[in-house]
Each structure stands twice: as structure tokens, then as C-alpha cells.
PDB file of N, CA and C in Angstrom:
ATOM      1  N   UNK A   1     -23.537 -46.642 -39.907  1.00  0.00           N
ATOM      2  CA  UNK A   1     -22.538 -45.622 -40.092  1.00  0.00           C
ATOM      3  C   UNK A   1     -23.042 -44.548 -41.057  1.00  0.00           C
ATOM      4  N   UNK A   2     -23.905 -44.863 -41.943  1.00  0.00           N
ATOM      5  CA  UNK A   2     -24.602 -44.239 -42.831  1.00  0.00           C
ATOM      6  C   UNK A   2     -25.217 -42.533 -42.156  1.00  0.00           C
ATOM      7  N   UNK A   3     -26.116 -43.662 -41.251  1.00  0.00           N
ATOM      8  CA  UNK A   3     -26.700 -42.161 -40.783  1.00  0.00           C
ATOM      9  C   UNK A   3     -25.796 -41.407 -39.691  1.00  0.00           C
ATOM     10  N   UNK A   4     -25.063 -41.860 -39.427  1.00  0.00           N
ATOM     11  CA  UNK A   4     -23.985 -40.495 -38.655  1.00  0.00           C
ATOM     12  C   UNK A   4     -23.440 -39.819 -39.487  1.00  0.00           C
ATOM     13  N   UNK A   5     -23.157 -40.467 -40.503  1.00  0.00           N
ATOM     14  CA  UNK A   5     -22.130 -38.913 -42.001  1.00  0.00           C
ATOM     15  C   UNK A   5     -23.926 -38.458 -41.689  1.00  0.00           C
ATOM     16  N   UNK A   6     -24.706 -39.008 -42.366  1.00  0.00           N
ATOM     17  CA  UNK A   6     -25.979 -38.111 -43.151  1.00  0.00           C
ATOM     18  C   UNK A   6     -26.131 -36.829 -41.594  1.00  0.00           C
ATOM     19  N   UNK A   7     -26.287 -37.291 -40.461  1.00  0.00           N
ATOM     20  CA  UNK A   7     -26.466 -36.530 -39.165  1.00  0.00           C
ATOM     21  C   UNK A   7     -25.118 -35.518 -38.816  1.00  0.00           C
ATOM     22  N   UNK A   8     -24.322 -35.780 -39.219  1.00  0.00           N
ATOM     23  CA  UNK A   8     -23.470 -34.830 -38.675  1.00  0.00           C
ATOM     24  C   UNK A   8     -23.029 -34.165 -40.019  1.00  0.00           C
ATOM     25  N   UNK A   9     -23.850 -34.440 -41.662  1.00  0.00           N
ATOM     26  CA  UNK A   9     -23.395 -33.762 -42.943  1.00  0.00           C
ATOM     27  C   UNK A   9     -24.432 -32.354 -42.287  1.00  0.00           C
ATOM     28  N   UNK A  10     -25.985 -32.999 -41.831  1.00  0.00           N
ATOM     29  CA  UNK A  10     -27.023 -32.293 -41.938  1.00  0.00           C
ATOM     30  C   UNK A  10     -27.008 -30.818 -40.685  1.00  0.00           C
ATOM     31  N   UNK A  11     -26.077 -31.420 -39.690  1.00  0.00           N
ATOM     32  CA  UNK A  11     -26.182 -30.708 -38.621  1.00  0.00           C
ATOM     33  C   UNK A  11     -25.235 -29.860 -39.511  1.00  0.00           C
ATOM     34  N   UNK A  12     -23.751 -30.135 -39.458  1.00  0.00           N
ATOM     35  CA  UNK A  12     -23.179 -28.747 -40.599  1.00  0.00           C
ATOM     36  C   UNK A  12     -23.573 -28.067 -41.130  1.00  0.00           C
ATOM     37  N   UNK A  13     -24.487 -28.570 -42.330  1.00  0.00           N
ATOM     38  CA  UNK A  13     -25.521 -27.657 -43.560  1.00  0.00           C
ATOM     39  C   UNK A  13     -25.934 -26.655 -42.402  1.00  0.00           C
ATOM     40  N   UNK A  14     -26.539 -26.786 -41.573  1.00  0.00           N
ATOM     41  CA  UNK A  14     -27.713 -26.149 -40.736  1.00  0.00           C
ATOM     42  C   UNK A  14     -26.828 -24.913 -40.186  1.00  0.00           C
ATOM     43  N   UNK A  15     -25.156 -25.477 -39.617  1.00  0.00           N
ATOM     44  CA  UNK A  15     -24.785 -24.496 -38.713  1.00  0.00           C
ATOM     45  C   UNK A  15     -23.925 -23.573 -39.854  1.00  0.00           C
ATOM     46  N   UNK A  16     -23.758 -24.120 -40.415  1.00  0.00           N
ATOM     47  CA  UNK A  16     -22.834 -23.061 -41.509  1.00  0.00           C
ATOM     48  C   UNK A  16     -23.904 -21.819 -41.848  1.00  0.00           C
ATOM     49  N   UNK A  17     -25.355 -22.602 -42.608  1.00  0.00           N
ATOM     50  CA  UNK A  17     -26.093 -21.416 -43.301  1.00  0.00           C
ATOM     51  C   UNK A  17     -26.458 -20.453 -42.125  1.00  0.00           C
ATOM     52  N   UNK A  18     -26.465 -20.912 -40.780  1.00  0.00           N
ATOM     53  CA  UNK A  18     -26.949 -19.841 -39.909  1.00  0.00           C
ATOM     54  C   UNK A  18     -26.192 -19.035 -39.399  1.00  0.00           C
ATOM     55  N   UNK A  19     -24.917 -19.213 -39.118  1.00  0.00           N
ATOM     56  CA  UNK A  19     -23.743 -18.873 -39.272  1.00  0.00           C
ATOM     57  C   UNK A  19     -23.619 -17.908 -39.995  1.00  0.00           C
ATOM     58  N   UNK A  20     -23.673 -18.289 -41.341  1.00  0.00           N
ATOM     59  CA  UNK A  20     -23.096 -17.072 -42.434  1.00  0.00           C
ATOM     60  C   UNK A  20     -24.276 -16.152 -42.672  1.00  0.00           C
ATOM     61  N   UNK A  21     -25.694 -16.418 -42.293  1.00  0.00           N
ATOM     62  CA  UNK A  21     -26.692 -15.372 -42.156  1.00  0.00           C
ATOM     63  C   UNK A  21     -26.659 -14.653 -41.015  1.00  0.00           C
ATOM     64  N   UNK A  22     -26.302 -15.199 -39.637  1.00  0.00           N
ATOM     65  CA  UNK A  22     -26.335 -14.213 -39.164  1.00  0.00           C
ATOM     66  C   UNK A  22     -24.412 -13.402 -38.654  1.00  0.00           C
ATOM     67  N   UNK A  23     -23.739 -14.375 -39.536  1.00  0.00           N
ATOM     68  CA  UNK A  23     -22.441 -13.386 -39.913  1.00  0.00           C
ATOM     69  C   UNK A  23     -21.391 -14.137 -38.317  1.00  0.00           C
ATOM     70  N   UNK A  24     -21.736 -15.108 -38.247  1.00  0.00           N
ATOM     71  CA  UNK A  24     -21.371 -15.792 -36.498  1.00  0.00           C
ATOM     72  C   UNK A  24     -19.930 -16.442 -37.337  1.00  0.00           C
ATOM     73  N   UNK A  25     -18.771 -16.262 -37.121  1.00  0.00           N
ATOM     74  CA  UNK A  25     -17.698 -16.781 -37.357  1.00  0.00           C
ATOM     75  C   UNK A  25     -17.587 -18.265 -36.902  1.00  0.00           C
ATOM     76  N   UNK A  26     -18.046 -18.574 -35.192  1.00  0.00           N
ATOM     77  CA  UNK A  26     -17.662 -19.289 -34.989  1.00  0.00           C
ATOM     78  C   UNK A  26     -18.759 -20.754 -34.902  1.00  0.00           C
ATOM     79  N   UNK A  27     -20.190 -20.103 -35.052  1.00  0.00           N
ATOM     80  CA  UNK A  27     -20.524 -20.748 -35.513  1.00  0.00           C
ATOM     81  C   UNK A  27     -20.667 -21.943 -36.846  1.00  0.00           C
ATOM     82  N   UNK A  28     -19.925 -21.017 -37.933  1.00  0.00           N
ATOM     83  CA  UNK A  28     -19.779 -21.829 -39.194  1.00  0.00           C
ATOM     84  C   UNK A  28     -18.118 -22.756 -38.741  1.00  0.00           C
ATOM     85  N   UNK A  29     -17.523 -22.175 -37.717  1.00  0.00           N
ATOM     86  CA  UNK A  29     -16.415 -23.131 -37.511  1.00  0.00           C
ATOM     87  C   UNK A  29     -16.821 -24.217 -37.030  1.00  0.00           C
ATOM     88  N   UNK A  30     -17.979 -24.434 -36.205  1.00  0.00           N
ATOM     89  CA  UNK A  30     -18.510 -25.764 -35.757  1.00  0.00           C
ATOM     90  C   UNK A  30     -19.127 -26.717 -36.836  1.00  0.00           C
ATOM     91  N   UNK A  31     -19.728 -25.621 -37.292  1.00  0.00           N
ATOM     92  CA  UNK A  31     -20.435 -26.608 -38.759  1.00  0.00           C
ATOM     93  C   UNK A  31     -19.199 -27.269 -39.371  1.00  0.00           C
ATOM     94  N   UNK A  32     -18.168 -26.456 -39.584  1.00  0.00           N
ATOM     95  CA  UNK A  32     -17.021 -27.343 -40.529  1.00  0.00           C
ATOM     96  C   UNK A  32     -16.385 -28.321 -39.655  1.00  0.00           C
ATOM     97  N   UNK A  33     -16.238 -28.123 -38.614  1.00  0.00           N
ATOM     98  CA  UNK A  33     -15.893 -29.310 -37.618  1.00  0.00           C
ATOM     99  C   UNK A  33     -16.881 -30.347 -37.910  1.00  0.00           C
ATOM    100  N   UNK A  34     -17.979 -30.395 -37.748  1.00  0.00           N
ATOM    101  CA  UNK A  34     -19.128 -31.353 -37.859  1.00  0.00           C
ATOM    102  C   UNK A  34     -18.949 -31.754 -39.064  1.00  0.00           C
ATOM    103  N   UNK A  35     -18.736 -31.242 -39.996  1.00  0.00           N
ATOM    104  CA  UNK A  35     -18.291 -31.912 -41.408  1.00  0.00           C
ATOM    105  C   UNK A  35     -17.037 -32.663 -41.527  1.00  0.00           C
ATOM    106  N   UNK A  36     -16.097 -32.234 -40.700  1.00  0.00           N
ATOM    107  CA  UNK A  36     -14.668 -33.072 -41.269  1.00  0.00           C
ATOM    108  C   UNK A  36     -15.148 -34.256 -40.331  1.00  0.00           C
ATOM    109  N   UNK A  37     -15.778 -34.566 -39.085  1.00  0.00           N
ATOM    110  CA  UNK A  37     -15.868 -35.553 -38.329  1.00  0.00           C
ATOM    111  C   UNK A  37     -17.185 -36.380 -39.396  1.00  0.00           C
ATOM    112  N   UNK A  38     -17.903 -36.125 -39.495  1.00  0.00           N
ATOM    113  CA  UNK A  38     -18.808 -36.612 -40.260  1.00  0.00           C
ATOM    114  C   UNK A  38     -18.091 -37.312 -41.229  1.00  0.00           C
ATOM    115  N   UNK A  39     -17.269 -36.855 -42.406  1.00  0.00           N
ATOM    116  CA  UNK A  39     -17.025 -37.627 -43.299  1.00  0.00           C
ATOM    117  C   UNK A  39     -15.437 -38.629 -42.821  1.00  0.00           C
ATOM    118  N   UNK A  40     -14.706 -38.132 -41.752  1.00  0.00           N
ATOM    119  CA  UNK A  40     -13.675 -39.027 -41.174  1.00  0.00           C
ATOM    120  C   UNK A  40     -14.151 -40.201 -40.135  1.00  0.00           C
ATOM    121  N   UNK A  41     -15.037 -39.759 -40.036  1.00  0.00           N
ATOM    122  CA  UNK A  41     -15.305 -41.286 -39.129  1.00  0.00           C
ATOM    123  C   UNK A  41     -15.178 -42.516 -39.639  1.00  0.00           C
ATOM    124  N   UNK A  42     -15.968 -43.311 -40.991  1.00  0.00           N
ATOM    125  CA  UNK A  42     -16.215 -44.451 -41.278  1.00  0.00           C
ATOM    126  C   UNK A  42     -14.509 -44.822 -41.385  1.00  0.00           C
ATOM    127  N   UNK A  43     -13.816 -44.091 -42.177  1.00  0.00           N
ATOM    128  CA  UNK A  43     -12.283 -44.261 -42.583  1.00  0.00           C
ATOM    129  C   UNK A  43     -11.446 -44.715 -40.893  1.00  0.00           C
ATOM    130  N   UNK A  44     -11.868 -44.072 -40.315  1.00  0.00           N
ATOM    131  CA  UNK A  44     -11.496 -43.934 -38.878  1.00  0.00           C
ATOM    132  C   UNK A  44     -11.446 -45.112 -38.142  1.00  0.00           C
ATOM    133  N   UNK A  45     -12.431 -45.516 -38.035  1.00  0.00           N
ATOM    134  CA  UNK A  45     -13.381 -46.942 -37.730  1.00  0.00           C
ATOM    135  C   UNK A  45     -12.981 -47.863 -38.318  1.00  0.00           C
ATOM    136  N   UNK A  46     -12.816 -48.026 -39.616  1.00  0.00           N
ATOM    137  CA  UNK A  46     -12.165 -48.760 -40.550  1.00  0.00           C
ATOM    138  C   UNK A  46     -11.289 -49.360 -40.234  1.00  0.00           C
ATOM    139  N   UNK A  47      -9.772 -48.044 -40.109  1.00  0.00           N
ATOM    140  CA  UNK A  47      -8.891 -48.472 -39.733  1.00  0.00           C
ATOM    141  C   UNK A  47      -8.386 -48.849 -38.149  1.00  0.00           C
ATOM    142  N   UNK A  48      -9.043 -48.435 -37.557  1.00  0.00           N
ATOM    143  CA  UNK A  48      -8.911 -48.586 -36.298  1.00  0.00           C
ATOM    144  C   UNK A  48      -9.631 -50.239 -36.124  1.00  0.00           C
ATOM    145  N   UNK A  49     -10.717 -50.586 -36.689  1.00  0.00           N
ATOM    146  CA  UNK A  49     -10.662 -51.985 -36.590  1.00  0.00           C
ATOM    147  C   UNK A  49      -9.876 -53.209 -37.418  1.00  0.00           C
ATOM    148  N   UNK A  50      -9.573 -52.443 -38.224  1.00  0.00           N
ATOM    149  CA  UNK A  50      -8.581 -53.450 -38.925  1.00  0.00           C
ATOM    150  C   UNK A  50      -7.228 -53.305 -37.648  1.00  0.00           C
ATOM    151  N   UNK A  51      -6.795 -53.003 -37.884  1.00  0.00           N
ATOM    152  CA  UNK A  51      -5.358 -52.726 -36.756  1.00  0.00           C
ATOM    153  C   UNK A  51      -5.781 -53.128 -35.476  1.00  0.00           C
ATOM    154  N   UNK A  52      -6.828 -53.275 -34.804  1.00  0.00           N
ATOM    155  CA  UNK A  52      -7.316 -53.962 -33.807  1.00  0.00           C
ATOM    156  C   UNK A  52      -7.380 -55.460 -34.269  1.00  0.00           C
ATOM    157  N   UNK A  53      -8.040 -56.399 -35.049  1.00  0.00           N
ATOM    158  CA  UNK A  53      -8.109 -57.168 -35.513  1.00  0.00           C
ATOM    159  C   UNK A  53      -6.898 -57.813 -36.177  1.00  0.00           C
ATOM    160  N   UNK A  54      -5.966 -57.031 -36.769  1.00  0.00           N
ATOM    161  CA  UNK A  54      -4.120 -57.214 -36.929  1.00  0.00           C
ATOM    162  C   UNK A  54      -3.539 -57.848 -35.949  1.00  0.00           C
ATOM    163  N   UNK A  55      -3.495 -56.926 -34.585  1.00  0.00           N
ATOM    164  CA  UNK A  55      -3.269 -57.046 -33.508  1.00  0.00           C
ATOM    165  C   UNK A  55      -3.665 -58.381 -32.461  1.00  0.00           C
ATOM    166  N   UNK A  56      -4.556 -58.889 -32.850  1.00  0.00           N
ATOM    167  CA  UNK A  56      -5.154 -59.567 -32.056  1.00  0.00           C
ATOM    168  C   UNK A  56      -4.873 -60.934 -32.606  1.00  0.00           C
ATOM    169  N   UNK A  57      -5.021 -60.998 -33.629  1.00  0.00           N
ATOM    170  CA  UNK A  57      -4.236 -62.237 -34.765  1.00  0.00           C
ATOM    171  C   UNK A  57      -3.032 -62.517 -34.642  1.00  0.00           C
ATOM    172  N   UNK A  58      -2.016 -61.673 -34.723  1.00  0.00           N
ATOM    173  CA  UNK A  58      -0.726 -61.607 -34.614  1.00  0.00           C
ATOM    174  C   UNK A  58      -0.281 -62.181 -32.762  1.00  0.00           C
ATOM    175  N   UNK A  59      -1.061 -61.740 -32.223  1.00  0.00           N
ATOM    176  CA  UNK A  59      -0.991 -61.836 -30.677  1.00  0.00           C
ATOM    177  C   UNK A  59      -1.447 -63.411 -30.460  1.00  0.00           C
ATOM    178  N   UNK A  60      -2.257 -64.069 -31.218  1.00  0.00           N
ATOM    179  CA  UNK A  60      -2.406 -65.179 -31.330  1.00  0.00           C
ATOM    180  C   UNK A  60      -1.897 -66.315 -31.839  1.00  0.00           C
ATOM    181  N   UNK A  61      -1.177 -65.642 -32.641  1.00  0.00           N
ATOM    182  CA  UNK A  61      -0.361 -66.703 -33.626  1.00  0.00           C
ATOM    183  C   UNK A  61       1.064 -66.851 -32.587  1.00  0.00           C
ATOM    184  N   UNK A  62       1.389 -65.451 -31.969  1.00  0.00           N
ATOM    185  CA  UNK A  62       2.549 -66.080 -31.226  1.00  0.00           C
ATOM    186  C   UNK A  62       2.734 -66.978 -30.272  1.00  0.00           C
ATOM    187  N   UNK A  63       0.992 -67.506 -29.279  1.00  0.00           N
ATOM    188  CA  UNK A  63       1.145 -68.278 -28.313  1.00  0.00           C
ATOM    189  C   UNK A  63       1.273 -69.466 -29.167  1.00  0.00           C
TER     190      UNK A  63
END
């Protein structure tokens, strides 16, 4: 999980600075997209396997 923040921190860095050099609006909007997904994923994952794993327990205990 490590290297997807570091890959999608690095791809941001990249699209923002080129972005704001060559003045591309929507380019630096992708970079910040690539950043909020980058750092929401692990949290994401997290919870989405816990609540999967909730689910599946609970579903078990009732048979």
C-alpha cells in the first residue's frame, strides 16, 4: 500500500508542477485528484475491510 500513496503522491508532484508552468488549469486538477486518492486509499481499504470482515462474522454467528 506503501508504494501506491508514494506513486500516486509522485505522479501529482509531477502534474501539478507542469501544470502550473505551463499555466494548464486542468492539468493541476488531476494532480490534486491523484493526491486526494493517493492519500484516501489505505483509510479506504481499511475500512472497507474491516466492515467486510464485521459482516461476515456477524453473518456467521447467526447460523
Amino acid at each position: 500500500m506503501v508504494n501506491f500513496e508514494l506513486l500516486f503522491i509522485g505522479v501529482s508532484l509531477v502534474l501539478v508542477v507542469i501544470g502550473f508552468k505551463k499555466n494548464h488549469r486542468k492539468m493541476m486538477l488531476a494532480g490534486y485528484i491523484c493526491l486526494c486518492i493517493g492519500l484516501a486509499a489505505e483509510p479506504f481499504a481499511n475500512g472497507f475491510e474491516q466492515g467486510y470482515n464485521d459482516f461476515i462474522h456477524s453473518r456467521a454467528s447467526d447460523t
